[in-house]
Every structure is written in structure tokens, then in C-alpha cells.
Protein backbone atom coordinates (compact mmCIF):
# COMPACT_ATOMS: atom_id res chain seq x y z
CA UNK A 1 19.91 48.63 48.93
CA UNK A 2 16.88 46.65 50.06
CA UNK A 3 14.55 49.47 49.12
CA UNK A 4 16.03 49.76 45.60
CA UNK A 5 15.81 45.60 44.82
CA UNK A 6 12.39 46.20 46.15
CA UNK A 7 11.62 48.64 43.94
CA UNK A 8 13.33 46.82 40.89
CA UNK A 9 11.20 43.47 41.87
CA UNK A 10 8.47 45.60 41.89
CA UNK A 11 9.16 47.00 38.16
CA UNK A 12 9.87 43.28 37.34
CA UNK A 13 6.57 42.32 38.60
CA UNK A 14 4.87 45.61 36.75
CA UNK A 15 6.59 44.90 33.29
CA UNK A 16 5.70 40.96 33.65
CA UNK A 17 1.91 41.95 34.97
CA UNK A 18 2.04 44.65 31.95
CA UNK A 19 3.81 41.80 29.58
CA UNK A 20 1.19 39.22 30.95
CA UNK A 21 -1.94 41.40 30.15
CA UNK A 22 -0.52 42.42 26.74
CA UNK A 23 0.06 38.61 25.49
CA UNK A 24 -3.18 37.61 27.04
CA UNK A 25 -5.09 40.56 25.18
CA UNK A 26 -3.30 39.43 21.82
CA UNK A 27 -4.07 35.64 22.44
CA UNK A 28 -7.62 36.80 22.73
CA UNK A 29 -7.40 38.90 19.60
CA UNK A 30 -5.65 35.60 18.26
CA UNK A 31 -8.40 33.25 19.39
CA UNK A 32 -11.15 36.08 17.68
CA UNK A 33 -9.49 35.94 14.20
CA UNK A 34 -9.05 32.30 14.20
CA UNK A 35 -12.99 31.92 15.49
CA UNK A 36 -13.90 34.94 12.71
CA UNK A 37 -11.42 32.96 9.71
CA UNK A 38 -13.37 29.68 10.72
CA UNK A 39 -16.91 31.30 10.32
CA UNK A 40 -15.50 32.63 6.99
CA UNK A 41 -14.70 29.34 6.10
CA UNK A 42 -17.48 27.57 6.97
CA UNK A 43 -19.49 30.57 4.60
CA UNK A 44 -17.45 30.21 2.25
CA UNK A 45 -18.25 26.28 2.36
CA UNK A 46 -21.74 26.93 2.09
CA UNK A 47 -21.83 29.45 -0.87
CA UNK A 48 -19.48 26.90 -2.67
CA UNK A 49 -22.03 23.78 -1.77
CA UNK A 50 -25.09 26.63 -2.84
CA UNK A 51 -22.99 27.58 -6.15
CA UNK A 52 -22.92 23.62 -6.86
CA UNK A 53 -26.88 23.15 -6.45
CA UNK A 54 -27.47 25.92 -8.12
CA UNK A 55 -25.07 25.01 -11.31
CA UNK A 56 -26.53 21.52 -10.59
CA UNK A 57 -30.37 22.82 -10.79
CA UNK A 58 -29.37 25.26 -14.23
CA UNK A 59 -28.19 22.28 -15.97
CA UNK A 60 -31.39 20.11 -14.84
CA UNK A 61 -33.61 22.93 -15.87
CA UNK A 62 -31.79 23.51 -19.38
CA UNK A 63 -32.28 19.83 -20.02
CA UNK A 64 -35.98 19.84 -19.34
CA UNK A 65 -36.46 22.70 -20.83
CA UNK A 66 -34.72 21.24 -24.19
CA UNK A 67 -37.12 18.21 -23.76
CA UNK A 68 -39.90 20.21 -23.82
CA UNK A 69 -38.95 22.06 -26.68
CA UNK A 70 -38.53 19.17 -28.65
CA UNK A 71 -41.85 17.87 -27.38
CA UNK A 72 -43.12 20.62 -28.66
CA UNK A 73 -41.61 20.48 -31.98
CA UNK A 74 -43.81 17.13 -32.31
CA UNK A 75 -46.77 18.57 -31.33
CA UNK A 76 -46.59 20.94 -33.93
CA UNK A 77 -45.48 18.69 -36.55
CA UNK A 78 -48.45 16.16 -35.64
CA UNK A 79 -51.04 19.21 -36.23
CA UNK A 80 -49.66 19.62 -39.67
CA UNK A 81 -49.38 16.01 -40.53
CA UNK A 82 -53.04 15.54 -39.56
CA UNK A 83 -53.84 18.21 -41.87
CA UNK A 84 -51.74 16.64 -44.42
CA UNK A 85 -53.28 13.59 -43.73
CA UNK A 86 -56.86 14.82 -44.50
CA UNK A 87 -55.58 16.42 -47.65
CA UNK A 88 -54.21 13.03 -48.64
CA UNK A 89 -57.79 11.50 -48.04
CA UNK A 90 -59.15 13.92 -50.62
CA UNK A 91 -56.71 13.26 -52.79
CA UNK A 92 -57.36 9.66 -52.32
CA UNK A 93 -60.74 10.07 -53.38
CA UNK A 94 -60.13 12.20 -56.32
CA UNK A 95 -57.89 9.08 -57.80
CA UNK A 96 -60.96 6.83 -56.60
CA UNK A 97 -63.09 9.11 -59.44
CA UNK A 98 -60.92 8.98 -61.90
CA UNK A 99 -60.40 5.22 -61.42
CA UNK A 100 -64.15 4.76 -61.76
CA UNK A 101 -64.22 6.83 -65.30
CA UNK A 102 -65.29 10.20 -63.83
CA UNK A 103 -66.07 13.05 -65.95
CA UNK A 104 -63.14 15.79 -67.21
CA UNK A 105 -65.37 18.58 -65.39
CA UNK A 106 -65.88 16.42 -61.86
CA UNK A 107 -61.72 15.69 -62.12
CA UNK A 108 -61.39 19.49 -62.41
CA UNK A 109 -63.78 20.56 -59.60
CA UNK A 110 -62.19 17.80 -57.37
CA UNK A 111 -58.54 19.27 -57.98
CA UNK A 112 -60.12 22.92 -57.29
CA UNK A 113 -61.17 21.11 -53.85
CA UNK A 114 -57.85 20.10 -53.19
CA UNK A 115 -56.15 23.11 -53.70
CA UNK A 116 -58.91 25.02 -51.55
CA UNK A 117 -58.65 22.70 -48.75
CA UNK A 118 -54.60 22.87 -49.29
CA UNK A 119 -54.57 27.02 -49.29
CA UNK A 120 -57.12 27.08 -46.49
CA UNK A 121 -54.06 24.25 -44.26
CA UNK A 122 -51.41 26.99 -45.30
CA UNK A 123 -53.58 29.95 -43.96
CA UNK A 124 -54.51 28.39 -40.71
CA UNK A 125 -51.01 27.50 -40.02
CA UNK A 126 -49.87 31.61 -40.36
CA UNK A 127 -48.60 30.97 -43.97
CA UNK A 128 -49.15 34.09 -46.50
CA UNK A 129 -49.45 34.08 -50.18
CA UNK A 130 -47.70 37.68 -51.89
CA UNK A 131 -49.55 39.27 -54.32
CA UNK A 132 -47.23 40.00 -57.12
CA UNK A 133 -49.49 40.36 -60.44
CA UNK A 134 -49.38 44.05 -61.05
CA UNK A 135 -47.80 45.09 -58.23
CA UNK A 136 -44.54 46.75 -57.95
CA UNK A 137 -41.43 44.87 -58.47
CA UNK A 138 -39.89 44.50 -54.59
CA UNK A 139 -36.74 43.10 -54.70
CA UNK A 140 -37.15 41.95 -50.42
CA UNK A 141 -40.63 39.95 -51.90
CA UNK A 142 -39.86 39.41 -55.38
CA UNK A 143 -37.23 37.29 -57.37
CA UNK A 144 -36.87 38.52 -61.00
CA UNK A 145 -36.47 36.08 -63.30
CA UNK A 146 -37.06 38.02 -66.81
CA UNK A 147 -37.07 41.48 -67.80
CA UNK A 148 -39.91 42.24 -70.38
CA UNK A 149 -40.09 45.61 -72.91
CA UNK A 150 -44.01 46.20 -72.46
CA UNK A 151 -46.90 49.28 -72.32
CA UNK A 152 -46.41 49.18 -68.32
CA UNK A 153 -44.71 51.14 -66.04
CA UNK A 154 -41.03 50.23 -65.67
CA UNK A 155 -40.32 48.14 -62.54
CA UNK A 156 -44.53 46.05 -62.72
CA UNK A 157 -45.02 42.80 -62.39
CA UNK A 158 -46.22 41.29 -65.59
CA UNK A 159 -46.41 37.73 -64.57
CA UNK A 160 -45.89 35.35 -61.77
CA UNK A 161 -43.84 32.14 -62.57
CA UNK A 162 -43.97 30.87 -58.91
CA UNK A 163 -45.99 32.25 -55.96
CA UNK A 164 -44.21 33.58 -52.57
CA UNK A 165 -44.80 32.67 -49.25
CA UNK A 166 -44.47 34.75 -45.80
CA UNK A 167 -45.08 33.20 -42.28
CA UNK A 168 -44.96 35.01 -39.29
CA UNK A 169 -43.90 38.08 -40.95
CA UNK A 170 -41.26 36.62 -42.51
CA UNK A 171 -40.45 35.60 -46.11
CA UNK A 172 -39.83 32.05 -46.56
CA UNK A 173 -40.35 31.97 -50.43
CA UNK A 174 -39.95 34.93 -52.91
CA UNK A 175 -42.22 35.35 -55.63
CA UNK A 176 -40.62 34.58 -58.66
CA UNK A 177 -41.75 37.09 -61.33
CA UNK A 178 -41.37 38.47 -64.90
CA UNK A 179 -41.03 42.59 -64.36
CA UNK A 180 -41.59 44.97 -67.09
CA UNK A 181 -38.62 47.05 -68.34
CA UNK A 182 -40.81 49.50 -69.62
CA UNK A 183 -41.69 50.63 -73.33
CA UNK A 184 -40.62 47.92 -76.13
CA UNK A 185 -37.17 48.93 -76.62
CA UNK A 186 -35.09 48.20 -79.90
């Protein structure tokens, strides 16, 4: 009986050795997933505290890039105003002549100067006039105001009440015009 409680020890001793090894190679696979979920974590920590500057650094960016816009803004609206500003100086002058008994024709030539100098402000700043007078009525440039029975062609501008205005390609004032209906109709 020796020989088989030997042998059953010795099973014992295989199944704990075999038991032993087993738990050992799963507290080793236990130890490698906690190690590999702590390096996870710690990433994950540091794409969070990168997502933050990041969000942080957006939001600082769209500010100062805001603030420059509006800077910007001025800038342009200072070039304009000095422009205005030297139109007001001829203006100023023009009421200095008229204060000191100028003539009709010198009043006259001083308001052509004005308007000059105020057409040539609107050109250098991008600002179109439309030519309307005998053009084609065009209902994307053109505001109608009166329908006229005339000689011309039906649809012609016959007369320009108020000028239109494009800048940058884009209309900003329609011309408002009287279009011919065609032939005098009773």
C-alpha cells in the first residue's frame, strides 16, 4: 500500500506543481493587464490634458483673431474717414468763397471739384457707378420706378432718378430708373 500512497503523494504533488504553475502564469497575465490598463490610463490622461490645451489654445486663437478683425475694421474705417476728411476741407473752402461774395460760375466749378474729388474717394475704395441711361432695363441692377409710353424699345432706360452702386462685385444700391413701355399707348 506504500507504493500506491506514494504514487497518490506523488499525483498530489504533480496536480499542486501543475496548480502552482497555472496560478502563477495567470497572476503574471494578471500583473500584465493591470501594468497594460495603467499605461492606458496614463494615455488616456495625457490625450485628455492635450484635448484641454488644445480647446484652451482654439479659444485663445479665436479671440485674437476676433481682435484683429476688429482692428482691422478701424483701419479701414480711418482710411475712409481721412478721405472724408479731405473732402470736408474742400467743402470748407467752397463755403469760405461763397462767404467772401464769390462769383455764380467759381461756386459752380468748386461744387464740380467736390463731386470729382468725391467720385474719384468712391472709385479708389472699389465702389462702381451702373450705367443705366439707355441701357437695358435689368431688374438684378435696376429698380423701376415709372413705366413711360415712348419711341424706344420696350424694356430702355429713359431716365435715371438715382444712380446705383456695386462694390466688390456686388450691388449695394440699385439704380432707380424710369423704363420705357414702348410705343405711346392709348
Amino acid at each position: 500500500m506504500e507504493v500506491g500512497l506514494t504514487e497518490n503523494n506523488n499525483n498530489k504533488e504533480d496536480i499542486q506543481a501543475v496548480y502552482e504553475t497555472l496560478r502563477n502564469q495567470k497572476v503574471s497575465e494578471l500583473d500584465i493587464l493591470k501594468q497594460s490598463l495603467e499605461e492606458k490610463k496614463k494615455q488616456a490622461e495625457e490625450y485628455y490634458d492635450q484635448l484641454l490645451r488644445l480647446k484652451a489654445e482654439f479659444e485663445n486663437y479665436r479671440q485674437r483673431t476676433e481682435k484683429e478683425k476688429q482692428t482691422h475694421r478701424l483701419w479701414g474705417k480711418e482710411e475712409i474717414l481721412l478721405k472724408q476728411i479731405m473732402l470736408l476741407d474742400v467743402i470748407e473752402q467752397a463755403y469760405k468763397s461763397i462767404e467772401n461774395n464769390a462769383s455764380p460760375e467759381s461756386i459752380l466749378k468748386g461744387l464740380e471739384l467736390i463731386k470729382i474729388e468725391f467720385a474719384k474717394m468712391l472709385t479708389s475704395e472699389g465702389v462702381k457707378e451702373i450705367e443705366s441711361l439707355g441701357e437695358k432695363f435689368d431688374p438684378n441692377l435696376h429698380e423701376a420706378v415709372e413705366q413711360i409710353g415712348s419711341e424706344e424699345e420696350e424694356g430702355k432706360v429713359l431716365e435715371v432718378l438715382q444712380k446705383g452702386y456695386i462694390f466688390n462685385k456686388r450691388l449695394i444700391r440699385p439704380a432707380k430708373v424710369k423704363v420705357s413701355k414702348g410705343k405711346n399707348e392709348k
